[in-house]
PDB file of N, CA and C in Angstrom:
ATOM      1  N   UNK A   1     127.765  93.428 114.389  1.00  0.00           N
ATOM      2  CA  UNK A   1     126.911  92.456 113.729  1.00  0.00           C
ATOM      3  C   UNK A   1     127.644  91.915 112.506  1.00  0.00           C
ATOM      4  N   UNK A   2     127.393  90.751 112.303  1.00  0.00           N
ATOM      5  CA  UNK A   2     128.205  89.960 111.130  1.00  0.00           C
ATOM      6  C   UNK A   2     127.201  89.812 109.958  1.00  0.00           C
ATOM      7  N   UNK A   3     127.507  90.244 109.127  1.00  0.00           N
ATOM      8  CA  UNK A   3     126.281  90.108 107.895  1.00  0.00           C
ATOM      9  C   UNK A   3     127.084  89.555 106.708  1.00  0.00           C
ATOM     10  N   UNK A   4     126.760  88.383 106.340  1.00  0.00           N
ATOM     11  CA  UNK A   4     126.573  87.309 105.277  1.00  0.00           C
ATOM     12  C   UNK A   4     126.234  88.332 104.287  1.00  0.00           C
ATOM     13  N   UNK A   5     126.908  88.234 103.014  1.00  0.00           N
ATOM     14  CA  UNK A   5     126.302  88.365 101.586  1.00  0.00           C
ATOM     15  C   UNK A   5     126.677  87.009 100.813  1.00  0.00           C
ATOM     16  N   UNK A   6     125.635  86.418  99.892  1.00  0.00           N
ATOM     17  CA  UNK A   6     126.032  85.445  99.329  1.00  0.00           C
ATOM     18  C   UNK A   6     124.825  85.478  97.538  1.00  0.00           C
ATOM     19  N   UNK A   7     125.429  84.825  96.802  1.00  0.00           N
ATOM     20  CA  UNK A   7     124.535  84.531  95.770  1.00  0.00           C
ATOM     21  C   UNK A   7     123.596  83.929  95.384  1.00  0.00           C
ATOM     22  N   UNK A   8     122.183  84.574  95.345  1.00  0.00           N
ATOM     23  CA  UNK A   8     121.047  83.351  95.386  1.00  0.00           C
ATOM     24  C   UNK A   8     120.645  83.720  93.804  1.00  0.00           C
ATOM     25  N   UNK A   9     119.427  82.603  93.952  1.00  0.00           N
ATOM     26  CA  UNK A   9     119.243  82.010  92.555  1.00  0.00           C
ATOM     27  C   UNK A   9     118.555  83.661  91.873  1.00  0.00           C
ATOM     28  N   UNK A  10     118.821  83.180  90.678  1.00  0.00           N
ATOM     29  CA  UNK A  10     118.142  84.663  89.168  1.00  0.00           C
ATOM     30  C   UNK A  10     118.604  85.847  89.676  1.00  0.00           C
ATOM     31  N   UNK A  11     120.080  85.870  90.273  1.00  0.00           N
ATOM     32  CA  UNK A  11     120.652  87.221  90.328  1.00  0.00           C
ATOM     33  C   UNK A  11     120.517  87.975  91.766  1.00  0.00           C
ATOM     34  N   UNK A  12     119.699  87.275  92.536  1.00  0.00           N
ATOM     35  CA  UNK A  12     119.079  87.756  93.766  1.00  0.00           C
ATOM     36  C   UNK A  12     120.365  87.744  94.549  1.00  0.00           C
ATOM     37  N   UNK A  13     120.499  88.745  95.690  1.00  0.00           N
ATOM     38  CA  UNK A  13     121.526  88.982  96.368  1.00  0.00           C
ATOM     39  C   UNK A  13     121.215  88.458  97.942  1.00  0.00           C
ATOM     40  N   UNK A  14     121.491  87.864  98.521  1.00  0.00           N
ATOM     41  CA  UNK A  14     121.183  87.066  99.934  1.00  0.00           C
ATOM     42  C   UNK A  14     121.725  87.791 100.928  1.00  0.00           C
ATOM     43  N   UNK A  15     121.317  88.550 101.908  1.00  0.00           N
ATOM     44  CA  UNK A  15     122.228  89.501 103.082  1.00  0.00           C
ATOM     45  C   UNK A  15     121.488  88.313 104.394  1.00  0.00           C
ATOM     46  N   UNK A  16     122.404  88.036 105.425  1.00  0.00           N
ATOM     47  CA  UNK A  16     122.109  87.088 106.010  1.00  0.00           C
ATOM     48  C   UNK A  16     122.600  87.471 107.431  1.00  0.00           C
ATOM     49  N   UNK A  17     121.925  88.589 108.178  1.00  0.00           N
ATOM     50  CA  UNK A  17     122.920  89.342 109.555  1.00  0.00           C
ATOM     51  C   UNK A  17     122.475  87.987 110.587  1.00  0.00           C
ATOM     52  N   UNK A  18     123.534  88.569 111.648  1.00  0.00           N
ATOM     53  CA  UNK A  18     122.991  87.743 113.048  1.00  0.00           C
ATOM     54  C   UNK A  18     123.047  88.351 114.053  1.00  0.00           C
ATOM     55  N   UNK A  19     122.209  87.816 114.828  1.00  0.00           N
ATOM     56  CA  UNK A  19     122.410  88.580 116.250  1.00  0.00           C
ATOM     57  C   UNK A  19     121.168  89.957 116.444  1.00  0.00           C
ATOM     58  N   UNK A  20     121.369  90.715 117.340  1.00  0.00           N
ATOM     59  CA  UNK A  20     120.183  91.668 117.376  1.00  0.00           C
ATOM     60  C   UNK A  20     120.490  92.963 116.359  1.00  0.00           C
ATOM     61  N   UNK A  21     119.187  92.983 115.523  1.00  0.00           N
ATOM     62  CA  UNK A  21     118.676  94.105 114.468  1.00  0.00           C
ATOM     63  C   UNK A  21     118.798  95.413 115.339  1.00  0.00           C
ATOM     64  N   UNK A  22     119.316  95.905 115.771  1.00  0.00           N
ATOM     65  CA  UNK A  22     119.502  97.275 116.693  1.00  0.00           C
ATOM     66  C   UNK A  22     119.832  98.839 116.109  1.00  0.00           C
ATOM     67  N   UNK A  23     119.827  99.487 116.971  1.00  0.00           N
ATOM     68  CA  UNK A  23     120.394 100.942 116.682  1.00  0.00           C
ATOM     69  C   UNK A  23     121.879 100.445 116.299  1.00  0.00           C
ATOM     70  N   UNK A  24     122.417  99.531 117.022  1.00  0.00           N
ATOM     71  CA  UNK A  24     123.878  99.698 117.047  1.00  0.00           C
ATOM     72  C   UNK A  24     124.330  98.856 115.278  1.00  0.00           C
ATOM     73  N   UNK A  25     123.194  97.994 115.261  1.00  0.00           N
ATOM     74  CA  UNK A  25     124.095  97.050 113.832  1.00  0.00           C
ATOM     75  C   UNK A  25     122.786  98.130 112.486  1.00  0.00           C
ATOM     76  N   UNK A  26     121.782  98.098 112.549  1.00  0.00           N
ATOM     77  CA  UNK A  26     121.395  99.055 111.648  1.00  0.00           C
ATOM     78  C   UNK A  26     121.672  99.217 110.724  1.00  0.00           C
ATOM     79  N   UNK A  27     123.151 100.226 110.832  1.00  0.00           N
ATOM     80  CA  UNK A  27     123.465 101.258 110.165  1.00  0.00           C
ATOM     81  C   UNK A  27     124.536 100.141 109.175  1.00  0.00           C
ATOM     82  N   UNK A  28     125.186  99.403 109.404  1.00  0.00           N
ATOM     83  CA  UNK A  28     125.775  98.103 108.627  1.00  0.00           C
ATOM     84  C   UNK A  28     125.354  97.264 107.785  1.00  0.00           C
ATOM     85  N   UNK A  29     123.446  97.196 108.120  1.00  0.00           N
ATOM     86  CA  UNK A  29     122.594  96.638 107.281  1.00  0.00           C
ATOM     87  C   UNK A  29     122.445  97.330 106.237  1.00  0.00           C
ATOM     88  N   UNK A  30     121.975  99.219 106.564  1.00  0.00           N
ATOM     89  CA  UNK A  30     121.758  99.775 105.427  1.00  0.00           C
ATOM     90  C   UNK A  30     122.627 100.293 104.763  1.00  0.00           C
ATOM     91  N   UNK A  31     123.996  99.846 104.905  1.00  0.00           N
ATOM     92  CA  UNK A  31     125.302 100.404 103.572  1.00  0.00           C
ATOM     93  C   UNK A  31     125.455  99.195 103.246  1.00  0.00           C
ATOM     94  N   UNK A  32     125.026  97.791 103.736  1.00  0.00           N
ATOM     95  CA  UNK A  32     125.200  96.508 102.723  1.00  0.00           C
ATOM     96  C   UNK A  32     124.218  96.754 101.815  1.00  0.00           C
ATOM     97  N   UNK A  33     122.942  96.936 102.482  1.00  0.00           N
ATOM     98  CA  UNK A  33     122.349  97.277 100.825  1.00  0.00           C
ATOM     99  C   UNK A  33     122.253  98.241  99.896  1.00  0.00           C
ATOM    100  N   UNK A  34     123.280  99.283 100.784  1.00  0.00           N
ATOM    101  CA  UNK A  34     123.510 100.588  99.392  1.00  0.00           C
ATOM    102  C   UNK A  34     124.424  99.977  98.537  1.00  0.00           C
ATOM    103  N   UNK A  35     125.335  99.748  98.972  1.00  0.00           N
ATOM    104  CA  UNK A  35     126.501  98.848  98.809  1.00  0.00           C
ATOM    105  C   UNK A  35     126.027  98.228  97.326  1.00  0.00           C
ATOM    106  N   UNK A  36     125.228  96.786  97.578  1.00  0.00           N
ATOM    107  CA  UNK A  36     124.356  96.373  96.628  1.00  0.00           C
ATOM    108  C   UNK A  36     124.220  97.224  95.290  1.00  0.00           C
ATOM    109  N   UNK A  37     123.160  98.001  96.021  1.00  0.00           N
ATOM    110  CA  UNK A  37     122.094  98.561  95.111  1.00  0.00           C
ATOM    111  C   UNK A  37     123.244  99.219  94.397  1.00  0.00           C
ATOM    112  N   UNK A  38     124.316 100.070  94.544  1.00  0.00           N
ATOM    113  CA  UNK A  38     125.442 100.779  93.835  1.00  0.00           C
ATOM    114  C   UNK A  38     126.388 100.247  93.171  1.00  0.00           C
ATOM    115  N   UNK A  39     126.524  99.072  92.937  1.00  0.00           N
ATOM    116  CA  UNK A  39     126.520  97.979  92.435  1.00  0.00           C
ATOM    117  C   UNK A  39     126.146  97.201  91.111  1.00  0.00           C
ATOM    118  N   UNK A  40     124.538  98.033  91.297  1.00  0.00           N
ATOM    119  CA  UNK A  40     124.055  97.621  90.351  1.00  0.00           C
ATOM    120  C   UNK A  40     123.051  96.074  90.333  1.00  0.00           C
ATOM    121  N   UNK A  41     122.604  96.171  91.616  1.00  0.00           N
ATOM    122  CA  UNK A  41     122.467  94.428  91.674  1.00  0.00           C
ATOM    123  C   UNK A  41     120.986  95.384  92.728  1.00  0.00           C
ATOM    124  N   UNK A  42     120.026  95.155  92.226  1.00  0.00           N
ATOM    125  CA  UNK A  42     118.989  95.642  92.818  1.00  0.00           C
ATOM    126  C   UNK A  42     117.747  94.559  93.405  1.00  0.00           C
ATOM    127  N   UNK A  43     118.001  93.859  93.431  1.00  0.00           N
ATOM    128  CA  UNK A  43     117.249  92.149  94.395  1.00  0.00           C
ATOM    129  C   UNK A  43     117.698  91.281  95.331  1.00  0.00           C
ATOM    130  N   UNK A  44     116.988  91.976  96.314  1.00  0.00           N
ATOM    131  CA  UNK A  44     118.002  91.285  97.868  1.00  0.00           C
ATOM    132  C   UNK A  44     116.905  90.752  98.438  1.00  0.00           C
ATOM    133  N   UNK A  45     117.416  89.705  98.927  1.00  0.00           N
ATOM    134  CA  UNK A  45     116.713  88.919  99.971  1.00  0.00           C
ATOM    135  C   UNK A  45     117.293  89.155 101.675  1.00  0.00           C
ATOM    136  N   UNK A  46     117.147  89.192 102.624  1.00  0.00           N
ATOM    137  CA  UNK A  46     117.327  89.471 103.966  1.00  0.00           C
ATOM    138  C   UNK A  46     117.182  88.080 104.074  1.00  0.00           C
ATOM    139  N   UNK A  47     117.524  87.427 104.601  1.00  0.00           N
ATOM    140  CA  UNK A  47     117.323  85.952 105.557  1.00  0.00           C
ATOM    141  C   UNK A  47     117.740  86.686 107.098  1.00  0.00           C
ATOM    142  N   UNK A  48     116.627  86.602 107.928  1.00  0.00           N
ATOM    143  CA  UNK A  48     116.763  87.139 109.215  1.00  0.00           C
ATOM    144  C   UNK A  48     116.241  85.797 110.294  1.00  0.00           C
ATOM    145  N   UNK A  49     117.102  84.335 109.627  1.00  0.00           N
ATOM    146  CA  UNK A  49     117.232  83.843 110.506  1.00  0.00           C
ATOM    147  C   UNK A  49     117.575  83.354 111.479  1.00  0.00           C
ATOM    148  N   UNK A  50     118.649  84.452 111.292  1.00  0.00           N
ATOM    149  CA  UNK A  50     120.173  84.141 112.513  1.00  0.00           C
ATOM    150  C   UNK A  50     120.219  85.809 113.288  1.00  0.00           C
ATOM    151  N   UNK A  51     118.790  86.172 113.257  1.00  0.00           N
ATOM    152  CA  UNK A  51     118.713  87.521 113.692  1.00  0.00           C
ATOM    153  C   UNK A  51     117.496  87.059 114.950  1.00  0.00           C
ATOM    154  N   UNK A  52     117.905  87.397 116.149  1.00  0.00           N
ATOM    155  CA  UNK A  52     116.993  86.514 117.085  1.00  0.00           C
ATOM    156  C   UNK A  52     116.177  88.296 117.617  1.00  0.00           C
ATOM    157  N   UNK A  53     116.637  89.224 117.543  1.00  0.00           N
ATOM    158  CA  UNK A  53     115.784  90.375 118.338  1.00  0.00           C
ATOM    159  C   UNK A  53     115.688  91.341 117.139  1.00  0.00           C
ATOM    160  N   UNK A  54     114.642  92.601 116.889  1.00  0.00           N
ATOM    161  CA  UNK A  54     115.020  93.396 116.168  1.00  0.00           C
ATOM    162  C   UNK A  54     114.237  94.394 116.644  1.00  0.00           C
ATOM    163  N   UNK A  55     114.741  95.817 116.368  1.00  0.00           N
ATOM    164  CA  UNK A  55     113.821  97.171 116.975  1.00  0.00           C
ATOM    165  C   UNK A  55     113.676  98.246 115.942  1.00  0.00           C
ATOM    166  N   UNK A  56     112.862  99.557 116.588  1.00  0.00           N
ATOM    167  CA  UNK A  56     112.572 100.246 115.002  1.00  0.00           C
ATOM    168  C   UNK A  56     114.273 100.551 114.519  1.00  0.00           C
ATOM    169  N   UNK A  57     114.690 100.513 114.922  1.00  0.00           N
ATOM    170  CA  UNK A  57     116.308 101.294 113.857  1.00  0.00           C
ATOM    171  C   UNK A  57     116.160  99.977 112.958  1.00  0.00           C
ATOM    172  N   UNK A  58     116.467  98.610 113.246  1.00  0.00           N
ATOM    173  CA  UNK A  58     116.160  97.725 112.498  1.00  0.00           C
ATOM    174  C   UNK A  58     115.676  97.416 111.702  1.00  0.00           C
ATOM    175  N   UNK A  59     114.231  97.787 111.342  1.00  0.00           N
ATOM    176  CA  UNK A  59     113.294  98.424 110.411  1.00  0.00           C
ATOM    177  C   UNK A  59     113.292  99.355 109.924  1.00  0.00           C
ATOM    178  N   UNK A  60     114.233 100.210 110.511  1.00  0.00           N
ATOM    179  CA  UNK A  60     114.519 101.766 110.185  1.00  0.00           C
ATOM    180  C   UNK A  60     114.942 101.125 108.501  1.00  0.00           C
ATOM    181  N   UNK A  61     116.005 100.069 109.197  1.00  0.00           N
ATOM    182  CA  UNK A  61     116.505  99.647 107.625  1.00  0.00           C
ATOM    183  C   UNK A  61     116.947  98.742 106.418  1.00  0.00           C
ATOM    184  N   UNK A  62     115.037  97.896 107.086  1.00  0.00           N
ATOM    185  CA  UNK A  62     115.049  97.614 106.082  1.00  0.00           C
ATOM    186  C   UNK A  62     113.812  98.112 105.276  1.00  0.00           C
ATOM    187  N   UNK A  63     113.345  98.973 105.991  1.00  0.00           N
ATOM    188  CA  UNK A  63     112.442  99.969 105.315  1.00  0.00           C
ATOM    189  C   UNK A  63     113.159 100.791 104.227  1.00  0.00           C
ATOM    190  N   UNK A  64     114.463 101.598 104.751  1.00  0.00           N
ATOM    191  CA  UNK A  64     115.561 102.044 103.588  1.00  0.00           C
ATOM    192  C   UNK A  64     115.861 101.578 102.465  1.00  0.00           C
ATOM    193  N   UNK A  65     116.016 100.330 102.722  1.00  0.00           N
ATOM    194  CA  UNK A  65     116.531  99.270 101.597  1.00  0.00           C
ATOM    195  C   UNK A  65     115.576  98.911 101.038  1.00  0.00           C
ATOM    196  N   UNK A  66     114.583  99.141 101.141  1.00  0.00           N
ATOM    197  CA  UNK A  66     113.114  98.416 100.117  1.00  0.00           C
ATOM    198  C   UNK A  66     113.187  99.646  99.496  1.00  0.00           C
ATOM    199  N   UNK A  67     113.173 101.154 100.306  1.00  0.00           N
ATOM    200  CA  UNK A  67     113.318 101.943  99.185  1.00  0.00           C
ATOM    201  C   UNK A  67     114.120 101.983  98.377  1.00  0.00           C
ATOM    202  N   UNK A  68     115.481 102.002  98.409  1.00  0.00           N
ATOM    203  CA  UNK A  68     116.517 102.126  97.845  1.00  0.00           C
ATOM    204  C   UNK A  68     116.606 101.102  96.862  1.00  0.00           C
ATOM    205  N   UNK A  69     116.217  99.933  96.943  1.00  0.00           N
ATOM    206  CA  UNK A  69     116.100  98.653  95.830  1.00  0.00           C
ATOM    207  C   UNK A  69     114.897  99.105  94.948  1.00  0.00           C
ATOM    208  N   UNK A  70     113.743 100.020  95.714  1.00  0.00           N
ATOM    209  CA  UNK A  70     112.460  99.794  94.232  1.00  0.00           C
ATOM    210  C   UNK A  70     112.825 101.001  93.646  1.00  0.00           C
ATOM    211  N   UNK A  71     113.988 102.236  94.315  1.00  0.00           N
ATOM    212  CA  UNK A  71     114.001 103.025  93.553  1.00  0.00           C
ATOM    213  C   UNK A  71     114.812 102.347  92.161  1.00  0.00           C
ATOM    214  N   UNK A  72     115.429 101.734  92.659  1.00  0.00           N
ATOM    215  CA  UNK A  72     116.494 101.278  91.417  1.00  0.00           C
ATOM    216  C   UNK A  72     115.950  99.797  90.524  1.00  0.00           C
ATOM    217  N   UNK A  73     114.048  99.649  90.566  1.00  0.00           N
ATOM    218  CA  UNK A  73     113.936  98.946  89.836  1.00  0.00           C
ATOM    219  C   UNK A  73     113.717  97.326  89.830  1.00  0.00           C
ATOM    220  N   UNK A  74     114.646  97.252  91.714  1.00  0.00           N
ATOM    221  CA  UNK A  74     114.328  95.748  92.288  1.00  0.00           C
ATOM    222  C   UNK A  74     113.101  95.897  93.059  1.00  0.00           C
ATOM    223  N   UNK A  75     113.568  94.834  94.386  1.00  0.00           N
ATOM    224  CA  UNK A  75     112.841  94.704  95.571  1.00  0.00           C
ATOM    225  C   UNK A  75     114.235  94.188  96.564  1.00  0.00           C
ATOM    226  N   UNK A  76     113.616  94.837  97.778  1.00  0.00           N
ATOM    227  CA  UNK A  76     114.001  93.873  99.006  1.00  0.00           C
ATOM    228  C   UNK A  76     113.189  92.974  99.462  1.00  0.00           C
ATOM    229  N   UNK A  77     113.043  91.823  99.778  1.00  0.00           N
ATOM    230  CA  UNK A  77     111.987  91.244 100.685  1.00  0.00           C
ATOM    231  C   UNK A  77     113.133  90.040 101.629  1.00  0.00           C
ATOM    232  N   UNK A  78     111.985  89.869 103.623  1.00  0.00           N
ATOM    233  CA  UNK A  78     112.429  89.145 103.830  1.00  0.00           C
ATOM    234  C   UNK A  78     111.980  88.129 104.238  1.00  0.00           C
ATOM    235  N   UNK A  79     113.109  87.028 104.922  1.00  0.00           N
ATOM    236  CA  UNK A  79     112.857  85.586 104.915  1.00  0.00           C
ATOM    237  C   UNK A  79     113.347  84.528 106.194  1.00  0.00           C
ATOM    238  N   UNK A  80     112.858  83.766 106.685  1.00  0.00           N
ATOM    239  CA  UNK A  80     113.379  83.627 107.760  1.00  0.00           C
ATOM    240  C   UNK A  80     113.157  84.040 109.032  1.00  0.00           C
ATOM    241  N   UNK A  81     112.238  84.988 109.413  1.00  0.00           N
ATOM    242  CA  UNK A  81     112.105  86.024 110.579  1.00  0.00           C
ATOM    243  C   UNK A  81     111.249  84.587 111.779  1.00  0.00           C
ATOM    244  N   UNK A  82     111.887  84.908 112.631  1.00  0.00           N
ATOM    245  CA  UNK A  82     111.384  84.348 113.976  1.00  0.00           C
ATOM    246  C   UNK A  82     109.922  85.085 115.024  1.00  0.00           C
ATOM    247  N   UNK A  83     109.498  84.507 115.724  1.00  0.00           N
ATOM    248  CA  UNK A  83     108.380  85.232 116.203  1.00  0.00           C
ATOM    249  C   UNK A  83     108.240  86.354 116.564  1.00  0.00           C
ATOM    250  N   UNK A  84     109.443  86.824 117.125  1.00  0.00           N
ATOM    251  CA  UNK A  84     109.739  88.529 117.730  1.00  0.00           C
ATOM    252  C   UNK A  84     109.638  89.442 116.768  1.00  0.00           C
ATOM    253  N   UNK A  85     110.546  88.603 115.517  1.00  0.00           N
ATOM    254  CA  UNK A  85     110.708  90.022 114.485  1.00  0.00           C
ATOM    255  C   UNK A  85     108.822  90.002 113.832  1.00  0.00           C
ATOM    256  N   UNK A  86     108.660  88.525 113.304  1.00  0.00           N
ATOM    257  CA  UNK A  86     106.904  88.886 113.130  1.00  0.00           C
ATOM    258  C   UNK A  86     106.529  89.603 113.804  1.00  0.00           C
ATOM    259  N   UNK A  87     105.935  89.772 114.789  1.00  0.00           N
ATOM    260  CA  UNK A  87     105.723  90.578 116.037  1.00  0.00           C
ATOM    261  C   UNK A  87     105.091  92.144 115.993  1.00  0.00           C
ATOM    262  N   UNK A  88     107.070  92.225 116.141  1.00  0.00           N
ATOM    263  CA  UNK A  88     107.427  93.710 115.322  1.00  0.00           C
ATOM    264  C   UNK A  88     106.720  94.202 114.128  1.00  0.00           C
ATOM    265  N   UNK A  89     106.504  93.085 113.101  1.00  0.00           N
ATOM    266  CA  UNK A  89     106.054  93.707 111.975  1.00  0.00           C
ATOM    267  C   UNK A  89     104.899  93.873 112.120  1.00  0.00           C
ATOM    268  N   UNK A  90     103.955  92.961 112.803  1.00  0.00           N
ATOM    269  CA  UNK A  90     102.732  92.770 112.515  1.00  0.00           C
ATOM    270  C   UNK A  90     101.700  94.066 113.807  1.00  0.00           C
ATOM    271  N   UNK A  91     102.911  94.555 115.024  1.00  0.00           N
ATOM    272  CA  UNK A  91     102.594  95.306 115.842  1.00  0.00           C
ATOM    273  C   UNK A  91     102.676  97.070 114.929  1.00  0.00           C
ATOM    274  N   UNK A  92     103.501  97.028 113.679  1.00  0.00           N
ATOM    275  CA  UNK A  92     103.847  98.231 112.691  1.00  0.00           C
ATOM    276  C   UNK A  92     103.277  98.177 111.867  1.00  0.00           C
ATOM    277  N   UNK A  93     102.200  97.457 111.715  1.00  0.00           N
ATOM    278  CA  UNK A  93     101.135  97.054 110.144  1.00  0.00           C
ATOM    279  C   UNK A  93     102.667  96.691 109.125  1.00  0.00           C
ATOM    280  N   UNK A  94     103.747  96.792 109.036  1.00  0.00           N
ATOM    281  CA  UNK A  94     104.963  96.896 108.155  1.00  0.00           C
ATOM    282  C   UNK A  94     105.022  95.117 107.482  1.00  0.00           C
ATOM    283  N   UNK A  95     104.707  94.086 107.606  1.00  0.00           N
ATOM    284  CA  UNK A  95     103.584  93.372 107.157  1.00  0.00           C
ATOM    285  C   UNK A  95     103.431  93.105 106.187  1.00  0.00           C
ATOM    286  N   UNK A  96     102.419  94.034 105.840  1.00  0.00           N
ATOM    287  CA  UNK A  96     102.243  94.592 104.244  1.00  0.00           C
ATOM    288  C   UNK A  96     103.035  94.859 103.313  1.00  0.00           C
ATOM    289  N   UNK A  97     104.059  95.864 104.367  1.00  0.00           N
ATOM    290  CA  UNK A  97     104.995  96.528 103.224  1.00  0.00           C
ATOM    291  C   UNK A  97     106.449  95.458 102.813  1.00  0.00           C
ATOM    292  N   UNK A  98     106.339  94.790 103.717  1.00  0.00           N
ATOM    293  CA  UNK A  98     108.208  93.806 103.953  1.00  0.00           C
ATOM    294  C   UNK A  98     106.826  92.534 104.625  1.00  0.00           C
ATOM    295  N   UNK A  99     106.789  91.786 103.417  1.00  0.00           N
ATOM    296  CA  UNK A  99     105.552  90.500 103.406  1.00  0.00           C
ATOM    297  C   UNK A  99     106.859  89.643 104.050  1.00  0.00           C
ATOM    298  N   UNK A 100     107.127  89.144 105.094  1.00  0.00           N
ATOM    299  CA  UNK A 100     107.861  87.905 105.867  1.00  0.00           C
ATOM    300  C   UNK A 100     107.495  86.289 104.982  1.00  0.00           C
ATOM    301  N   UNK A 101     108.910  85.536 104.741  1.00  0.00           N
ATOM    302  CA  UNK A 101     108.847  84.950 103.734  1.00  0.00           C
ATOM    303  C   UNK A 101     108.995  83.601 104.442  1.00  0.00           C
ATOM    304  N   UNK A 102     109.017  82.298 104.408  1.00  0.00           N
ATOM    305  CA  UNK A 102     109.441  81.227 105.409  1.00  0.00           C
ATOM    306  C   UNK A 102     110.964  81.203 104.617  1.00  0.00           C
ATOM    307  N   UNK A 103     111.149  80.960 103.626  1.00  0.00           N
ATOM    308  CA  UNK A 103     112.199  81.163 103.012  1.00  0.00           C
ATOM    309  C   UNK A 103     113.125  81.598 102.359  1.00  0.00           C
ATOM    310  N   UNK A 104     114.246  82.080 101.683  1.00  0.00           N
ATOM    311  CA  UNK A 104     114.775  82.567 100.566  1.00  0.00           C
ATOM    312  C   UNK A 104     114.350  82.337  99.220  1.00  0.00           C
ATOM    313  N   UNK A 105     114.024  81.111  99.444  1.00  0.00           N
ATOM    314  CA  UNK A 105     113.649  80.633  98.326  1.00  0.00           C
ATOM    315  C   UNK A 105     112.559  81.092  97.873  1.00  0.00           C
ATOM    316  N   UNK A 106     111.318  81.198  98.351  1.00  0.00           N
ATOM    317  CA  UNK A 106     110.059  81.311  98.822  1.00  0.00           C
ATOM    318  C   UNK A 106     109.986  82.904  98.257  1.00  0.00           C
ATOM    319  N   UNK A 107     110.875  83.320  98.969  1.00  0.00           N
ATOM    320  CA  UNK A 107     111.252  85.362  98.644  1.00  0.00           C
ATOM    321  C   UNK A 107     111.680  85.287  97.635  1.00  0.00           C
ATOM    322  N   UNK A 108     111.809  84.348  96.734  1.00  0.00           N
ATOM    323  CA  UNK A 108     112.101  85.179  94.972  1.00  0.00           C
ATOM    324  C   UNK A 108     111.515  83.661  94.499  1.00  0.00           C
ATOM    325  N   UNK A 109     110.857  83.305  94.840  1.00  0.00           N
ATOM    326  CA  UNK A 109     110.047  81.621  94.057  1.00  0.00           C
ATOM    327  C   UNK A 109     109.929  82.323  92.589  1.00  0.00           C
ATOM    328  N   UNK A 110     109.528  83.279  92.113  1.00  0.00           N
ATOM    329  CA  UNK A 110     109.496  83.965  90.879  1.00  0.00           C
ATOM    330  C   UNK A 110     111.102  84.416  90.031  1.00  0.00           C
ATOM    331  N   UNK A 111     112.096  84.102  90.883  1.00  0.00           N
ATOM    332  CA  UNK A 111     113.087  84.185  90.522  1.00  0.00           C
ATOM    333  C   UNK A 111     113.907  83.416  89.064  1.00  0.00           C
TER     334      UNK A 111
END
């Protein structure tokens, strides 16, 4: 899986994967945002709009990374998600916890 990091607005960190959220790419998602967070840069945005499938390992992490960002004071939230990944969330109540954003922008408008 190819994952985009780029600089968004008020410090926010942009991770931008493609392709399917899987067991197999996962584990790439959640050391980009340890990565991050160790760093010192604790506000990430996910844009998961170049992410067309996703399953629980997928959520596995970005469930990780919401922890790992509020332990350190940020947030993760994401943006971009297509009908499948809604789906997913809304079939996991997870929803609630990782609120799906239409945009990046939108995911830190408070930025």
């Amino acid at each position: 899986m190819n994952i985009e990091m780029v600089d968004g607005p008020g410090g926010v960190v942009v991770l931008r994967p493609a392709g399917r959220l899987n067991m197999v790419a996962a584990p790439a998602v959640r050391e980009a945002v340890n990565s991050i967070v160790d760093s010192g840069r604790s506000r990430i945005a996910v844009d998961l709009s170049g992410v067309d499938f996703i399953d629980s390992s997928g959520l596995g992490a970005l469930i990780s990374g919401l922890k790992s960002t509020r332990q350190a004071g940020g947030d993760l939230r994401i943006a971009g998600a297509n009908d499948q990944v809604k789906l997913v969330l809304s079939l996991t109540n997870l929803e609630r916890v990782l609120t799906p954003y239409d945009t990046v922008e939108n995911a830190y408008g408070d930025a």
